[in-house]
C-alpha atoms as a PDB file:
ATOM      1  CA  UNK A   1      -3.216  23.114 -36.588  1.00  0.00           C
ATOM      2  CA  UNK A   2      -2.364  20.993 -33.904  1.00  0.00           C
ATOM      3  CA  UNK A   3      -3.775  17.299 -33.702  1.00  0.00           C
ATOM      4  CA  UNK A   4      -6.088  15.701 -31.642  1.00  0.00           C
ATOM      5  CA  UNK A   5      -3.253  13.860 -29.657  1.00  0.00           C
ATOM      6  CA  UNK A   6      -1.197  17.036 -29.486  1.00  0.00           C
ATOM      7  CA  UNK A   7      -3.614  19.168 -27.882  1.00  0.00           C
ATOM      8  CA  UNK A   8      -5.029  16.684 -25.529  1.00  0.00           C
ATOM      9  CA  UNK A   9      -0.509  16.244 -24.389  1.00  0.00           C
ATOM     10  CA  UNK A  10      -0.407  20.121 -24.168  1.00  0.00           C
ATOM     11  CA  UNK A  11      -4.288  20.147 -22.098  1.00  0.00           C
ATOM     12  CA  UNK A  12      -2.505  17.210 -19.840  1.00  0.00           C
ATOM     13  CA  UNK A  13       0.943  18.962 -19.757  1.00  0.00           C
ATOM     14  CA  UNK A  14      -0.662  22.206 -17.934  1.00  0.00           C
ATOM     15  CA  UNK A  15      -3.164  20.505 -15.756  1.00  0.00           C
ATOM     16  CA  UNK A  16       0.271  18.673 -14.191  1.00  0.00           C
ATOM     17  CA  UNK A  17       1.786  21.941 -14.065  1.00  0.00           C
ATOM     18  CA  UNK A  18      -1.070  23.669 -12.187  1.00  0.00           C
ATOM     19  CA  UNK A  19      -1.490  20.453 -10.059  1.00  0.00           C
ATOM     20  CA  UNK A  20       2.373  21.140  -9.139  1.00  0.00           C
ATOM     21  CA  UNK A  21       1.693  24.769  -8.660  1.00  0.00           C
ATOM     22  CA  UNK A  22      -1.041  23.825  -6.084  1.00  0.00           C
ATOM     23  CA  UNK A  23       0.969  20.815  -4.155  1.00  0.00           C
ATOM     24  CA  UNK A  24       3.794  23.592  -3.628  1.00  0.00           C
ATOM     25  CA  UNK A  25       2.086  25.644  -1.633  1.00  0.00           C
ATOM     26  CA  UNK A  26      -1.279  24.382   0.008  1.00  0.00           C
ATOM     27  CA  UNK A  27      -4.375  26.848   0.486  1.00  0.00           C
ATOM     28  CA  UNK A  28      -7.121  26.581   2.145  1.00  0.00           C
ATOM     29  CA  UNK A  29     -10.844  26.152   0.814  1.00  0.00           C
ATOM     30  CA  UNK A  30     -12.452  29.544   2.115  1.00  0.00           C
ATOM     31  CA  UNK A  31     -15.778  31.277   0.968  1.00  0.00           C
ATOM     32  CA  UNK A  32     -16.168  35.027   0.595  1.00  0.00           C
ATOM     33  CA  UNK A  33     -19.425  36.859   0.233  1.00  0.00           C
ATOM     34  CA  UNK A  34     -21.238  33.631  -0.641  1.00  0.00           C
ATOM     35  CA  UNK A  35     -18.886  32.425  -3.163  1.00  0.00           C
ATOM     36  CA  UNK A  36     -16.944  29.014  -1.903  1.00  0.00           C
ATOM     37  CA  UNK A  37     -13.383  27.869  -3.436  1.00  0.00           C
ATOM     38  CA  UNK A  38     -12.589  24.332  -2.161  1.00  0.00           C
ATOM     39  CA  UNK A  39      -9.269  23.813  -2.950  1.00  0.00           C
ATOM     40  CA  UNK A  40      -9.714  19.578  -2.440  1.00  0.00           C
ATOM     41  CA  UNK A  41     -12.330  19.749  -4.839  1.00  0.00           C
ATOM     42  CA  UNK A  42     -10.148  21.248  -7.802  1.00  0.00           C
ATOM     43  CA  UNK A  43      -7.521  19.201  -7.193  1.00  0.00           C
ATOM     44  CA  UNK A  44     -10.258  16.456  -7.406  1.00  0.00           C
ATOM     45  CA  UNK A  45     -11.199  18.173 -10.931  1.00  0.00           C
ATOM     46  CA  UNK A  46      -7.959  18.294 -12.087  1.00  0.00           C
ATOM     47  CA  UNK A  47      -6.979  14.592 -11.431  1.00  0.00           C
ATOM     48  CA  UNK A  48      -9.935  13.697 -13.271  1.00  0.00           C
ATOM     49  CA  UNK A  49      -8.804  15.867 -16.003  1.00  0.00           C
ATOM     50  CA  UNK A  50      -5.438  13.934 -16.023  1.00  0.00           C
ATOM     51  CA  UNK A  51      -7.398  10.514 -15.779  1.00  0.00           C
ATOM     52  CA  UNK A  52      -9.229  11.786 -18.713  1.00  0.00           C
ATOM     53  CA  UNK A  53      -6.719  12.619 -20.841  1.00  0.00           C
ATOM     54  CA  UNK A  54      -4.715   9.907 -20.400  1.00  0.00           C
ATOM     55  CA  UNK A  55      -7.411   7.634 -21.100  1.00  0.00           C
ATOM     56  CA  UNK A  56      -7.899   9.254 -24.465  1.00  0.00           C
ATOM     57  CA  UNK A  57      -3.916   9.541 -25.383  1.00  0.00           C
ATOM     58  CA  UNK A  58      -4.073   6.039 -24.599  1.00  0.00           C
ATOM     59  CA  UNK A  59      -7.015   5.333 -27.163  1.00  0.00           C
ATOM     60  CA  UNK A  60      -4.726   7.253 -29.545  1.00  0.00           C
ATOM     61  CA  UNK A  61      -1.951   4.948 -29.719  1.00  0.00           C
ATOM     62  CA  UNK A  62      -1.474   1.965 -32.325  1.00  0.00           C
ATOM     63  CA  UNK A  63      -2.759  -1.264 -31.293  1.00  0.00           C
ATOM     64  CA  UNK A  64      -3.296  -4.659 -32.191  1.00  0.00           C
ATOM     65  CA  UNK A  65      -5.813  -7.481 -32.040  1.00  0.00           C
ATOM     66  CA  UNK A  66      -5.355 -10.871 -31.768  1.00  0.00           C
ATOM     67  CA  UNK A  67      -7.540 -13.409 -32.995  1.00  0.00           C
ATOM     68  CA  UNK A  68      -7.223 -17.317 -33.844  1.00  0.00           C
ATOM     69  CA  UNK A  69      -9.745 -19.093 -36.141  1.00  0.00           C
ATOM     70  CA  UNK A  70     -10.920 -22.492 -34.962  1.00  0.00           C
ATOM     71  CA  UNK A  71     -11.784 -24.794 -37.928  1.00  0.00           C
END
């Protein structure tokens, strides 16, 4: 079973591969019968997917605090 960290690389690994997908080959947003696909807002959701995996990768990694006494 994968860890935490691991799936959140593999979750940020494909959202940059489908951002590259989309920045290949730009579509238009469009609606048919009703139903709308705005192609600026996904990309919109899947930068915020990036931002939020990178924030919690980066809550994942080893850190250290420093601290001083004063007497």
């Amino acid at each position: 079973m994968p860890t935490d960290a691991e799936q959140l690389a593999t979750i940020r690994a494909n959202t940059l591969a489908r951002i590259a997908e989309l920045t290949a080959v730009r579509k238009p947003s469009y609606s048919v019968n009703g139903q709308s696909v705005s192609w600026t807002q996904y990309m919109a959701d899947l930068r915020a997917t990036l931002e939020w995996c990178d924030s919690r990768l980066a809550m994942e990694e080893p850190f250290e605090i420093h601290s001083q006494g004063i007497s």
